[in-house]
Structure formats: structure tokens, C-alpha cells
N, C-alpha and C. Protein backbone atom coordinates (compact mmCIF):
# COMPACT_ATOMS: atom_id res chain seq x y z
N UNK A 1 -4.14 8.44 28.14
CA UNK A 1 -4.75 9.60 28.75
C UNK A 1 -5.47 9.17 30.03
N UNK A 2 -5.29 10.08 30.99
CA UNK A 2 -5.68 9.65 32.56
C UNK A 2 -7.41 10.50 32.64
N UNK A 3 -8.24 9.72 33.05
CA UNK A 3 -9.34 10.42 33.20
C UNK A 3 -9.42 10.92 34.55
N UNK A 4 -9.74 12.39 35.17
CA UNK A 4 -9.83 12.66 36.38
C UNK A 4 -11.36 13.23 36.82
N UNK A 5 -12.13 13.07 37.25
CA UNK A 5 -13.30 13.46 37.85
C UNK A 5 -13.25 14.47 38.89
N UNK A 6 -13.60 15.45 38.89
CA UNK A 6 -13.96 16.72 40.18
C UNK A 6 -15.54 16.89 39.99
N UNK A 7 -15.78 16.19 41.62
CA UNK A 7 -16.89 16.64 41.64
C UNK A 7 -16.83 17.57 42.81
N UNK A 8 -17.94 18.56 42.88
CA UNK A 8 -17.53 19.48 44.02
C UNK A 8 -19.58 20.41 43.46
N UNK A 9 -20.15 20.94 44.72
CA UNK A 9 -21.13 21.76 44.33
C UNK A 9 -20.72 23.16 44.50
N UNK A 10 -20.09 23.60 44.40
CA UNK A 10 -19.74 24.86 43.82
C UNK A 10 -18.72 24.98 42.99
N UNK A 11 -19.67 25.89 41.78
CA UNK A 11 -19.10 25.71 40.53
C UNK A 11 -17.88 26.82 40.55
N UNK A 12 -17.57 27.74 41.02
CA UNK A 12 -16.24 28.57 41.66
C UNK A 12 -15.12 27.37 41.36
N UNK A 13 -15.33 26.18 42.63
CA UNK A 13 -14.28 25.60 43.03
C UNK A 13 -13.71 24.17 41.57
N UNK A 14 -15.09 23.64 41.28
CA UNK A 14 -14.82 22.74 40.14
C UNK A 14 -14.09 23.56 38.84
N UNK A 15 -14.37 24.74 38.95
CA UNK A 15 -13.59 25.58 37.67
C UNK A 15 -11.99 25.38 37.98
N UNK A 16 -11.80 25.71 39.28
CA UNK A 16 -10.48 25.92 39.69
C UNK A 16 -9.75 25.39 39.41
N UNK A 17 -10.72 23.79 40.04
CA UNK A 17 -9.71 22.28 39.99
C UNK A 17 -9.32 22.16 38.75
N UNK A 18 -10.25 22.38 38.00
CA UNK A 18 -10.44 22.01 36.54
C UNK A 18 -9.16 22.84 35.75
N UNK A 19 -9.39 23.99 35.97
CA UNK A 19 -8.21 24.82 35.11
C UNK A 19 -6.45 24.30 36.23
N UNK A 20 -6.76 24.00 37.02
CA UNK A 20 -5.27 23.85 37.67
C UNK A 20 -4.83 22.92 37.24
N UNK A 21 -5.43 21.77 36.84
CA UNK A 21 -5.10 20.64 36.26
C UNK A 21 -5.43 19.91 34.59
N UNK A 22 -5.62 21.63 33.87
CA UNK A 22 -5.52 21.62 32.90
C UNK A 22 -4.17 20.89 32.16
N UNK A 23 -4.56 19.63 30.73
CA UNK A 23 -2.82 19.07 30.76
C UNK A 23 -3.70 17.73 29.33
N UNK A 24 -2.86 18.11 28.45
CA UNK A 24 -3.30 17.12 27.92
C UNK A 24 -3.03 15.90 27.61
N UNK A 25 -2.47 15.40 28.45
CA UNK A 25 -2.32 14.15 29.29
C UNK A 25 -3.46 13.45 30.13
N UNK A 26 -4.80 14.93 30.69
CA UNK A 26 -5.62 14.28 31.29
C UNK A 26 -7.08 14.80 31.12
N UNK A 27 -7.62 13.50 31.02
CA UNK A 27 -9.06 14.12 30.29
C UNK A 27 -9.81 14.51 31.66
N UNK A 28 -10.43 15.56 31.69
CA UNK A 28 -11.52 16.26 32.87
C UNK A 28 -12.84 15.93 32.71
N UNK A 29 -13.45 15.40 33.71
CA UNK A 29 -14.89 15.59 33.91
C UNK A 29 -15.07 15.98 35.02
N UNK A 30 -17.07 16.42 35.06
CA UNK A 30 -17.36 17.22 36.33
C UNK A 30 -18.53 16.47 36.58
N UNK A 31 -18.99 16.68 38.50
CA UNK A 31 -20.00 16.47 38.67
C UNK A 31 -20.57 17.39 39.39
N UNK A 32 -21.97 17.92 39.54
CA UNK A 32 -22.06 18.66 40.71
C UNK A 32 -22.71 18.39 41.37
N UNK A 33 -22.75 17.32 42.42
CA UNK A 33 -22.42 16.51 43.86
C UNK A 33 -22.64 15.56 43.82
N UNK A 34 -22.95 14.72 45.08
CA UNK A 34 -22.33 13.51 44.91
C UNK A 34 -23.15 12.42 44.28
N UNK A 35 -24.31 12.36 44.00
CA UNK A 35 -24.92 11.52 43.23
C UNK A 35 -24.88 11.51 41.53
N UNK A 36 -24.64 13.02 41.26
CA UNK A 36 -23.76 13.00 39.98
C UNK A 36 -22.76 12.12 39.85
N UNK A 37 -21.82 12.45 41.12
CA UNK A 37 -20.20 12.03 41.12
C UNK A 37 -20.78 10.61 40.97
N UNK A 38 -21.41 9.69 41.31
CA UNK A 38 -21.52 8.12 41.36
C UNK A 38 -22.00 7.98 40.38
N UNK A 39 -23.10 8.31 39.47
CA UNK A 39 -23.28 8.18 38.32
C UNK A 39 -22.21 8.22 37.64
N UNK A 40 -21.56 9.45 37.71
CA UNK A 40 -20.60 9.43 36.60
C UNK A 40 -19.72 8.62 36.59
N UNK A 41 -19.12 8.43 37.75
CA UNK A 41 -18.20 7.36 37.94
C UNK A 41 -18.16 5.66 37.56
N UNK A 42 -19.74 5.27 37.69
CA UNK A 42 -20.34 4.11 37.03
C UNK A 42 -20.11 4.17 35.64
N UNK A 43 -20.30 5.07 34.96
CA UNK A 43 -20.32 5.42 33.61
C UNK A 43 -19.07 5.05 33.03
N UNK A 44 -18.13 6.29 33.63
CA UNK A 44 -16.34 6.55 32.82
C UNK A 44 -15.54 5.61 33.90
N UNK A 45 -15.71 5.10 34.75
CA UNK A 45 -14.92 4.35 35.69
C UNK A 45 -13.29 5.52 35.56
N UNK A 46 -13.62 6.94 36.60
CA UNK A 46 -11.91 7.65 36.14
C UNK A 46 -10.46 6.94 36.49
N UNK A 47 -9.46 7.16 36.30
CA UNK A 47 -8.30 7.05 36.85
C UNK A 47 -8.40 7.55 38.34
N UNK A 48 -8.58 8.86 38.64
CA UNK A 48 -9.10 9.44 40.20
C UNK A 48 -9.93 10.33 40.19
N UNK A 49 -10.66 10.44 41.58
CA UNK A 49 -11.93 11.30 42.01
C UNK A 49 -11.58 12.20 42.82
N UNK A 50 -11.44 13.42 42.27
CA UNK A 50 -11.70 14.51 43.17
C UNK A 50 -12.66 15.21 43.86
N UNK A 51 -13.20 15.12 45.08
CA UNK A 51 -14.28 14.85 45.93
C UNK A 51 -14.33 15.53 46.84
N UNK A 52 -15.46 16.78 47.07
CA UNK A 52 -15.23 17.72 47.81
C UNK A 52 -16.15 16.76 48.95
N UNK A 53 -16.06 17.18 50.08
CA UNK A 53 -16.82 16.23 51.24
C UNK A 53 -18.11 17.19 51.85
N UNK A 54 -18.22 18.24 51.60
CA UNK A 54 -19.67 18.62 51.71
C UNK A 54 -21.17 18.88 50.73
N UNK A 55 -21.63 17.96 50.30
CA UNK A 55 -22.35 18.64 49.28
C UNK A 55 -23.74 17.44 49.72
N UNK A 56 -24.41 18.58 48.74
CA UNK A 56 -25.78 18.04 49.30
C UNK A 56 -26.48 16.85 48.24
N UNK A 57 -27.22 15.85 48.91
CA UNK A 57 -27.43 14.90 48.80
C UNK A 57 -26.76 13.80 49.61
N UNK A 58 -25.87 13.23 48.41
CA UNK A 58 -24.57 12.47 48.86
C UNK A 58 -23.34 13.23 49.34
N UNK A 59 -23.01 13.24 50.35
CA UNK A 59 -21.98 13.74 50.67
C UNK A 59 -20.48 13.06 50.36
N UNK A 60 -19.45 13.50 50.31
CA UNK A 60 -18.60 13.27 49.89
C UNK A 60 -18.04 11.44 50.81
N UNK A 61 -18.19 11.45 52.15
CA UNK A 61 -18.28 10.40 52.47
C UNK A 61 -18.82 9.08 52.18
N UNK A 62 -19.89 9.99 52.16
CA UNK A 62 -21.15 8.44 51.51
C UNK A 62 -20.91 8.23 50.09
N UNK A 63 -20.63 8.79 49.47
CA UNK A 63 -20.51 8.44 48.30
C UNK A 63 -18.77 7.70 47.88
N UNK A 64 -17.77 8.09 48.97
CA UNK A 64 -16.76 6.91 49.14
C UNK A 64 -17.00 5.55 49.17
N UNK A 65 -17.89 5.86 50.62
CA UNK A 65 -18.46 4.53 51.21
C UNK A 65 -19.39 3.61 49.77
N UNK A 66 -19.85 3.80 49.00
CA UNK A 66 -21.08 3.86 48.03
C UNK A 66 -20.03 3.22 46.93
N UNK A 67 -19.04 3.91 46.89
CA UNK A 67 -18.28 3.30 45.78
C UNK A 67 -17.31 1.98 46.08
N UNK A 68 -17.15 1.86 47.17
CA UNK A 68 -16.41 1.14 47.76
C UNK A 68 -16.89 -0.20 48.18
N UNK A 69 -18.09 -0.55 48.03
CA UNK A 69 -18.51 -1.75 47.76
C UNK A 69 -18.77 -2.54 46.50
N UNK A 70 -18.58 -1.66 45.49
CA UNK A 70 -18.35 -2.53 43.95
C UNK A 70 -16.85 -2.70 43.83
N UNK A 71 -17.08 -3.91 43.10
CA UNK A 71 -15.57 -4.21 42.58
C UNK A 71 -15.33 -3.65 41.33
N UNK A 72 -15.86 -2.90 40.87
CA UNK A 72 -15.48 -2.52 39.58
C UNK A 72 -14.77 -0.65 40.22
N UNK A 73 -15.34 -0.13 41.28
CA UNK A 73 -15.28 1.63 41.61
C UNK A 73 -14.35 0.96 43.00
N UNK A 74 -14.15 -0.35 43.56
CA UNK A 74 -13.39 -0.08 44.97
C UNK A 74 -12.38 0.51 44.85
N UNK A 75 -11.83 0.49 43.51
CA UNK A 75 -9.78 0.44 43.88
C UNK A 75 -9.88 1.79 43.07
N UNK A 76 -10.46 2.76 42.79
CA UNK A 76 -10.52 4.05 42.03
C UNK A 76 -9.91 4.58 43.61
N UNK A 77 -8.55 5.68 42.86
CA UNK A 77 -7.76 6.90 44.20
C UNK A 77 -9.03 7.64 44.30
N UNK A 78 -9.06 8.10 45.59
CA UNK A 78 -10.05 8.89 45.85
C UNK A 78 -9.16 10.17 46.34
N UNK A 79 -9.10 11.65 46.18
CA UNK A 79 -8.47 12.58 46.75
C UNK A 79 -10.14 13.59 47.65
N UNK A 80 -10.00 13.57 48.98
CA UNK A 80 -10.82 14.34 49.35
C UNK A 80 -10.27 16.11 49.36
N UNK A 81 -11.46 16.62 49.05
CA UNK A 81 -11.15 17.89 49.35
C UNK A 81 -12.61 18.15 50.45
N UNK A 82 -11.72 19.07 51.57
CA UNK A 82 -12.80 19.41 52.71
C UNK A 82 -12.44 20.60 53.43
N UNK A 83 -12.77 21.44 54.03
CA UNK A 83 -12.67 22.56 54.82
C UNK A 83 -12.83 22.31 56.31
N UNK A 84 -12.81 20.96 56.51
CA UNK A 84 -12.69 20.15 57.68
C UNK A 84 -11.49 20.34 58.26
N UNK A 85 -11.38 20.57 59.32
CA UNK A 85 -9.52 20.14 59.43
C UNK A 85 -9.53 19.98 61.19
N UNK A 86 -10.23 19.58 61.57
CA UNK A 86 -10.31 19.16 63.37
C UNK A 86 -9.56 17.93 63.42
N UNK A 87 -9.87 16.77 64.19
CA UNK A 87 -9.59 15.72 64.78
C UNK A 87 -10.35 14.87 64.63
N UNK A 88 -11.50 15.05 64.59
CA UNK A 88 -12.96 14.06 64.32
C UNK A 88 -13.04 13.84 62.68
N UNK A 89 -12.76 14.93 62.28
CA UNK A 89 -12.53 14.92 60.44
C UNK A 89 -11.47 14.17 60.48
N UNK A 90 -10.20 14.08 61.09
CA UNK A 90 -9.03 13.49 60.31
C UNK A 90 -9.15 11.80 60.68
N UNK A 91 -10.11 11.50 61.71
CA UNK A 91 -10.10 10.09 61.76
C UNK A 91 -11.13 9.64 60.84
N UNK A 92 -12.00 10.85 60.41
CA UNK A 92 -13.13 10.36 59.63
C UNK A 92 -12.89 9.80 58.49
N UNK A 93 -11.44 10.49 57.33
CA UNK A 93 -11.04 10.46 56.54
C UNK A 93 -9.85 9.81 56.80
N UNK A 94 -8.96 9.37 57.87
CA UNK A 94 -8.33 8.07 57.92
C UNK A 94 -9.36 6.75 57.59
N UNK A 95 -10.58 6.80 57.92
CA UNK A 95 -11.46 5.70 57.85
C UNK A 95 -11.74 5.24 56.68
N UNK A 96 -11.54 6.03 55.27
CA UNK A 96 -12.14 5.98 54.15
C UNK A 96 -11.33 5.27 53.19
N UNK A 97 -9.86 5.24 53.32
CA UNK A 97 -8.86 4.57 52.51
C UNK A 97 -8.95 5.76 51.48
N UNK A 98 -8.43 6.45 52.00
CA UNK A 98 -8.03 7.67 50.24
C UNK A 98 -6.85 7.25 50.27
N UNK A 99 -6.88 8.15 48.89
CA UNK A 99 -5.21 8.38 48.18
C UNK A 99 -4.70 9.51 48.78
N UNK A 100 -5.72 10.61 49.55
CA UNK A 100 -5.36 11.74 50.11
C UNK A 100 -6.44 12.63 50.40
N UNK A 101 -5.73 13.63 50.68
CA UNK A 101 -7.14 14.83 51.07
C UNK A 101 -6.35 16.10 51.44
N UNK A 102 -7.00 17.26 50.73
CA UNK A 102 -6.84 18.61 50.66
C UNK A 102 -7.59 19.44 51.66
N UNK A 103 -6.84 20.18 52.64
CA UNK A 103 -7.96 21.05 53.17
C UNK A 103 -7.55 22.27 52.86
N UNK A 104 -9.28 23.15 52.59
CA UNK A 104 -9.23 24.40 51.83
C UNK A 104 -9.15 25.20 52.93
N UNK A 105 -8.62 26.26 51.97
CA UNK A 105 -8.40 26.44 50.89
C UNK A 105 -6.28 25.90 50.64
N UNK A 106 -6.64 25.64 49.83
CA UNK A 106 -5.48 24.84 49.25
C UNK A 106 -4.79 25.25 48.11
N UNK A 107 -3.10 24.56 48.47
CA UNK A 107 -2.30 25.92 47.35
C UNK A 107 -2.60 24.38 46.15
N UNK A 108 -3.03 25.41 44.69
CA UNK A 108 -2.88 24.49 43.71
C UNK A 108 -1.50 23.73 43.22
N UNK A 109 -0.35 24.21 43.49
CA UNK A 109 0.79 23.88 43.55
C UNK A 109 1.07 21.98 44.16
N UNK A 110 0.31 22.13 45.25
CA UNK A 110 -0.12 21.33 46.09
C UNK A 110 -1.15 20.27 45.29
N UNK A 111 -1.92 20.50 44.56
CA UNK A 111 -3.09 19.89 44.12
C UNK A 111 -2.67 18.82 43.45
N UNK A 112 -1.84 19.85 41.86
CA UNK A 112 -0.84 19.05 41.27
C UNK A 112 0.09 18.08 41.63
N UNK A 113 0.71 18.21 42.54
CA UNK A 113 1.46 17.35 43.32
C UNK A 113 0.98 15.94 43.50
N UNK A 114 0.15 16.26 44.49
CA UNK A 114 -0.70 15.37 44.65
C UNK A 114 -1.41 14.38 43.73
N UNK A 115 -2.01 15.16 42.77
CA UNK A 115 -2.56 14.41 41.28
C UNK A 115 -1.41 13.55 40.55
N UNK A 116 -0.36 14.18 40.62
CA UNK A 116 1.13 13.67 40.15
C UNK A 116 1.33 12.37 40.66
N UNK A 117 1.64 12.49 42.13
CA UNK A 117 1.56 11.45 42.72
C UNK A 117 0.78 10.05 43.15
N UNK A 118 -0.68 10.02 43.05
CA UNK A 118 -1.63 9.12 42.84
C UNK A 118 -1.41 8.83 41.64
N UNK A 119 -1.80 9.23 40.72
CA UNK A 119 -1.27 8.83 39.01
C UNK A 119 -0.23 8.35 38.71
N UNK A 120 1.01 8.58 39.19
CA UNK A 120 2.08 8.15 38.72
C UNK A 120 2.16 6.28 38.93
């Protein structure tokens, strides 16, 4: 069983993720933002992090960056989700080493895919 983490601060959107990638093949957890998300992640170490990039505290960046200096959280897929979608965002998130990144709003069709593909 694949553990997947969505963290995201609005609880609308973590429902979403959550039911789109309903599968019992993969166990779900949530955080709601990003200092949750690092806790939790210390904790369950997931298979991948679904990571919205605006939220308050830790933002979805920093908390890449944050994970990415332990050797135990470096090599965890990271999938960003952001409502970013300029030029300054896409080098921001070339910078981070994901597995990928979603900009919203986003077809769940797509999500899956994606989840498919990092996992596999």
C-alpha cells in the first residue's frame, strides 16, 4: 500500500484530492499547511506529497526546501499544486526538483495520471 499525503489549506481542495484519489491501493493522509505537512511527513515518511504552494506559515516552497535537506524526506516525489502559472513560477518550481506540478484548477483525470506515474 502506497502512502500519499495532501497537504493543502483549504479544506474544499484537500477533500477533492482526497476523494479523486480514492483507491485501495493507497493509504491518504492530510495536512492543513505546511508545517503540518513536515510534521507529518517526519512521522509517516509518504510514498508522495501533494503540496499546494500557497499556504500560510510554511509555504509550499519552503517546506520542499525544508524537506530536502534530510536524508531520510530528500528523495520523497513531491507533486506541486499552485495557481501560479507565469514564468517566474515555472523557474521557481523548475528549481525545486519535483516529480511535477499541477496548475489550478486542474482536470482530476490529470491528477491521477500523474499520481500513476510518480508511483509506478
Amino acid at each position: 500500500m502506497k502512502t500519499i499525503l495532501i497537504a493543502d489549506d483549504e479544506e474544499d481542495l484537500r477533500l477533492l484530492v482526497q476523494v479523486t484519489l480514492e483507491d485501495p491501493s493507497y493509504r491518504i493522509l492530510t495536512a492543513i499547511d505546511g508545517c503540518a505537512a513536515v510534521d507529518a511527513v517526519c512521522t509517516h515518511i509518504p510514498d508522495l506529497l501533494i503540496l499546494d504552494w500557497m499556504m500560510p506559515g510554511l509555504n509550499g516552497c519552503e517546506v520542499v526546501r525544508k524537506l530536502r535537506l534530510h536524508s531520510d524526506t530528500a528523495r520523497i516525489p513531491i507533486v506541486m499544486l499552485t495557481a501560479k502559472d507565469g514564468l517566474d513560477a515555472r523557474k521557481q518550481i523548475a528549481s525545486l526538483d519535483l516529480a511535477g506540478y499541477l496548475v489550478k484548477p486542474f482536470s482530476p483525470l490529470e491528477l491521477i495520471q500523474k499520481v500513476r506515474e510518480v508511483l509506478a
